[in-house]
C-alpha atoms as a PDB file:
ATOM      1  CA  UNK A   1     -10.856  32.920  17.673  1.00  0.00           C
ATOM      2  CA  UNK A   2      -8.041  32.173  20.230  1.00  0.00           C
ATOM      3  CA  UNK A   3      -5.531  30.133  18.987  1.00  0.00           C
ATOM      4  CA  UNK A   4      -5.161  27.726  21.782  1.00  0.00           C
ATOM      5  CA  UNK A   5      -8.869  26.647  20.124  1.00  0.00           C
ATOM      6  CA  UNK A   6      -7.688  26.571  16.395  1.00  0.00           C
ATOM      7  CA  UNK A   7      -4.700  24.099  17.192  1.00  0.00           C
ATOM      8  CA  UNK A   8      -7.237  22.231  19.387  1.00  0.00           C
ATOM      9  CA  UNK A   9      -9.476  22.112  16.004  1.00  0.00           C
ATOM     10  CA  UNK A  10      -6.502  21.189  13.753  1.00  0.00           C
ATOM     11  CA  UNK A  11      -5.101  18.622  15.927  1.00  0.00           C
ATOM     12  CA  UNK A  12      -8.650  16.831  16.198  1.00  0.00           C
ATOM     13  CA  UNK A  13      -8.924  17.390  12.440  1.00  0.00           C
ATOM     14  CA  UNK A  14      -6.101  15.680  11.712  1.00  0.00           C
ATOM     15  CA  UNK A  15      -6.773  12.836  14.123  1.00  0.00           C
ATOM     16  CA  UNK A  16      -9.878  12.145  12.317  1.00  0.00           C
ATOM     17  CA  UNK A  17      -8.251  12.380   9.264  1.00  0.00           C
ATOM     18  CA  UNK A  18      -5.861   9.467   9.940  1.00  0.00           C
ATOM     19  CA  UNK A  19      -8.257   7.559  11.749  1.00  0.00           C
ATOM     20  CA  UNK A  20     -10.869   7.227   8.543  1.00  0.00           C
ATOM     21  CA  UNK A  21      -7.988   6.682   6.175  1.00  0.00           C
ATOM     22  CA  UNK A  22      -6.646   3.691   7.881  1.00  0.00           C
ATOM     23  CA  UNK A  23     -10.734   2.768   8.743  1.00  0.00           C
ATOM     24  CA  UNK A  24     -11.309   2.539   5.099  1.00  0.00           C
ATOM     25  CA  UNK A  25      -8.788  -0.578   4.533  1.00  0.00           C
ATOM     26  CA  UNK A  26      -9.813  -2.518   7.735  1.00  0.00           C
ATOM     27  CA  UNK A  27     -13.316  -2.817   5.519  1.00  0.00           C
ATOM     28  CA  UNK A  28     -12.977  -5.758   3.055  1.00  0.00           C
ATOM     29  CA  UNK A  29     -11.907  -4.274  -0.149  1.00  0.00           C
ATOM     30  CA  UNK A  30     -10.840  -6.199  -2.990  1.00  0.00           C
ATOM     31  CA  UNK A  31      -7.495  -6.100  -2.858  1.00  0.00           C
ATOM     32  CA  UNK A  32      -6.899  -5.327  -6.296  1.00  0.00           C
ATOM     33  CA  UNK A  33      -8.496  -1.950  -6.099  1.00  0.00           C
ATOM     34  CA  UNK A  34      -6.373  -1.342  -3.080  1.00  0.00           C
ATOM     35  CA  UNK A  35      -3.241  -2.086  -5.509  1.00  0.00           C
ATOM     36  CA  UNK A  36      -4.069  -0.190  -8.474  1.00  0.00           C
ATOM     37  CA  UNK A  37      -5.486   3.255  -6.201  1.00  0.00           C
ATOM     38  CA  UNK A  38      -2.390   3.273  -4.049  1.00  0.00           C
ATOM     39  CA  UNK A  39       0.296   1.371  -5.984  1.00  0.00           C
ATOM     40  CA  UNK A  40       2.405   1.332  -9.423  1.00  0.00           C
ATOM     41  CA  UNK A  41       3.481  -2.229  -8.979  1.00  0.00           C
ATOM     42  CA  UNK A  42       7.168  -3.383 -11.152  1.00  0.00           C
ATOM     43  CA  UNK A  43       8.083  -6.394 -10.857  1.00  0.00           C
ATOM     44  CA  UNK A  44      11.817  -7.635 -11.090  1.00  0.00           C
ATOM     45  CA  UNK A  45      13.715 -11.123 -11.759  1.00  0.00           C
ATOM     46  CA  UNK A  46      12.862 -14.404 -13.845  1.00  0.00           C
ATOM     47  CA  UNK A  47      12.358 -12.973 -16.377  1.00  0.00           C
ATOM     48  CA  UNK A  48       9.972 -10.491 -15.255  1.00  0.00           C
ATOM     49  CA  UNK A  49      10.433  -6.999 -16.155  1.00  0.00           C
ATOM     50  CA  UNK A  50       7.166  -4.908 -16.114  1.00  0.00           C
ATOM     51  CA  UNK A  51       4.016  -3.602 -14.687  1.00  0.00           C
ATOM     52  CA  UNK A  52       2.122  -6.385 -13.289  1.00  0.00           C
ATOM     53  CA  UNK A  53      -1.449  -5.553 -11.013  1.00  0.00           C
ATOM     54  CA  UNK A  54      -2.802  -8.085  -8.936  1.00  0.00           C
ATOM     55  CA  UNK A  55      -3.557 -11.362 -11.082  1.00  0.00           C
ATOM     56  CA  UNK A  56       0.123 -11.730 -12.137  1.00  0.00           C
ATOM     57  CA  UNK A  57       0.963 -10.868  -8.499  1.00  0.00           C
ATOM     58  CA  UNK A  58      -0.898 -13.579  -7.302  1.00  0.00           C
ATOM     59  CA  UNK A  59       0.103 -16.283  -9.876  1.00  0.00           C
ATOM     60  CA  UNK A  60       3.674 -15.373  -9.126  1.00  0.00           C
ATOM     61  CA  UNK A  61       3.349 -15.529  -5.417  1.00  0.00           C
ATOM     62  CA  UNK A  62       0.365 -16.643  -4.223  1.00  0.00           C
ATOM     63  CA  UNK A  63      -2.788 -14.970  -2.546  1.00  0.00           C
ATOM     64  CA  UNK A  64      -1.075 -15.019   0.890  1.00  0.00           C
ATOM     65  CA  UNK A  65       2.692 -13.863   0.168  1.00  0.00           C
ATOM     66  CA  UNK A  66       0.542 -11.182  -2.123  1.00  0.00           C
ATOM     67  CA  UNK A  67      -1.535  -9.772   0.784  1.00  0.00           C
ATOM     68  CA  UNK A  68       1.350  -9.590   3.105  1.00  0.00           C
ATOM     69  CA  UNK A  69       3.251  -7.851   0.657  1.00  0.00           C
ATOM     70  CA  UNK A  70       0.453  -5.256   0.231  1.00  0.00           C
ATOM     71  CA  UNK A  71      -0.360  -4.878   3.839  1.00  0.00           C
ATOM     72  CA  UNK A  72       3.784  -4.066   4.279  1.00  0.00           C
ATOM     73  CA  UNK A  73       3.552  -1.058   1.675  1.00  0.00           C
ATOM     74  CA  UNK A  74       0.312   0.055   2.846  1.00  0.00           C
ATOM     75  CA  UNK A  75       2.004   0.553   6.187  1.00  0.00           C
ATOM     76  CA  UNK A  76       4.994   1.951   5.020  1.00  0.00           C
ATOM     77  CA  UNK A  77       4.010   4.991   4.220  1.00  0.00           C
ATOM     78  CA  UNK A  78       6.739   5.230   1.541  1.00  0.00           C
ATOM     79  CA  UNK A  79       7.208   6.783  -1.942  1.00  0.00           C
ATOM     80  CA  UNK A  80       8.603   3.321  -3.149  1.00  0.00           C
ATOM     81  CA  UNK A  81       8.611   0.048  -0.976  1.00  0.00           C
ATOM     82  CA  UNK A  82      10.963  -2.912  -2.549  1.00  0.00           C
ATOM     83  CA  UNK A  83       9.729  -6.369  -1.095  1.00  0.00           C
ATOM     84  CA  UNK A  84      12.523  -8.791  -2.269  1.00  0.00           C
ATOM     85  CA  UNK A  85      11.589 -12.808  -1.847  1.00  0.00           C
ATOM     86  CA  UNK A  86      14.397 -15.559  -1.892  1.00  0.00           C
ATOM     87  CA  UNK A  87      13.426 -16.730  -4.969  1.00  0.00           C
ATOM     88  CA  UNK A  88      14.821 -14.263  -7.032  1.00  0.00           C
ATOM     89  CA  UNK A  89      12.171 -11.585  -7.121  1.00  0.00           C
ATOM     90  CA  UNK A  90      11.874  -8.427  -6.422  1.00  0.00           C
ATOM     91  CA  UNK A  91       8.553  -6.252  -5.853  1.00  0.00           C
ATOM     92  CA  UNK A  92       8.497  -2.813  -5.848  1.00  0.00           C
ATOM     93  CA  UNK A  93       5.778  -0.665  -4.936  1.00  0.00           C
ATOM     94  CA  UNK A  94       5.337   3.111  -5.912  1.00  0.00           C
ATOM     95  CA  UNK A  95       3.088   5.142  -4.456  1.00  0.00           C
ATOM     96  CA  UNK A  96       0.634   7.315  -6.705  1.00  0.00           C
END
């Protein structure tokens, strides 16, 4: 095969590629599967010091604060994402 047609081929492949992974979150999933596929989630400040998953998120933060959070990480792209809030805490988010 020429290789002006296997770039073509890889480039395409890796267009679809991206395109169905960031298809797959535009669905609604529960967010909490989202968090614990993707995510190790630590959470610092209050008194907080651990693991948490998405309940604890939630009744920290809120559903909303929570969901923007996630959608930051997601988007990222990072190993680790760090979403600090005024109120003392501090999220971090590492990527499996």
């Amino acid at each position: 095969m020429p290789t002006a047609i296997v770039e073509r081929r890889h480039r395409e492949l890796d267009v679809s590629l991206f395109f169905w992974k960031h298809l797959k979150y535009k669905h609604m999933e529960k967010k909490s599967t989202i968090l614990n596929r993707e995510f190790l989630l630590k959470i610092h400040g209050l008194g907080y010091h651990q693991l948490a998953g998405w309940p604890l998120l939630t009744s920290l933060i809120g559903t909303e604060l929570a969901e923007k959070a996630l959608s930051k990480a997601l988007s990222a792209g990072m190993d680790k994402y760090t979403f600090k809030l005024r109120r003392g805490l501090k999220l971090d988010f590492y990527s499996k």
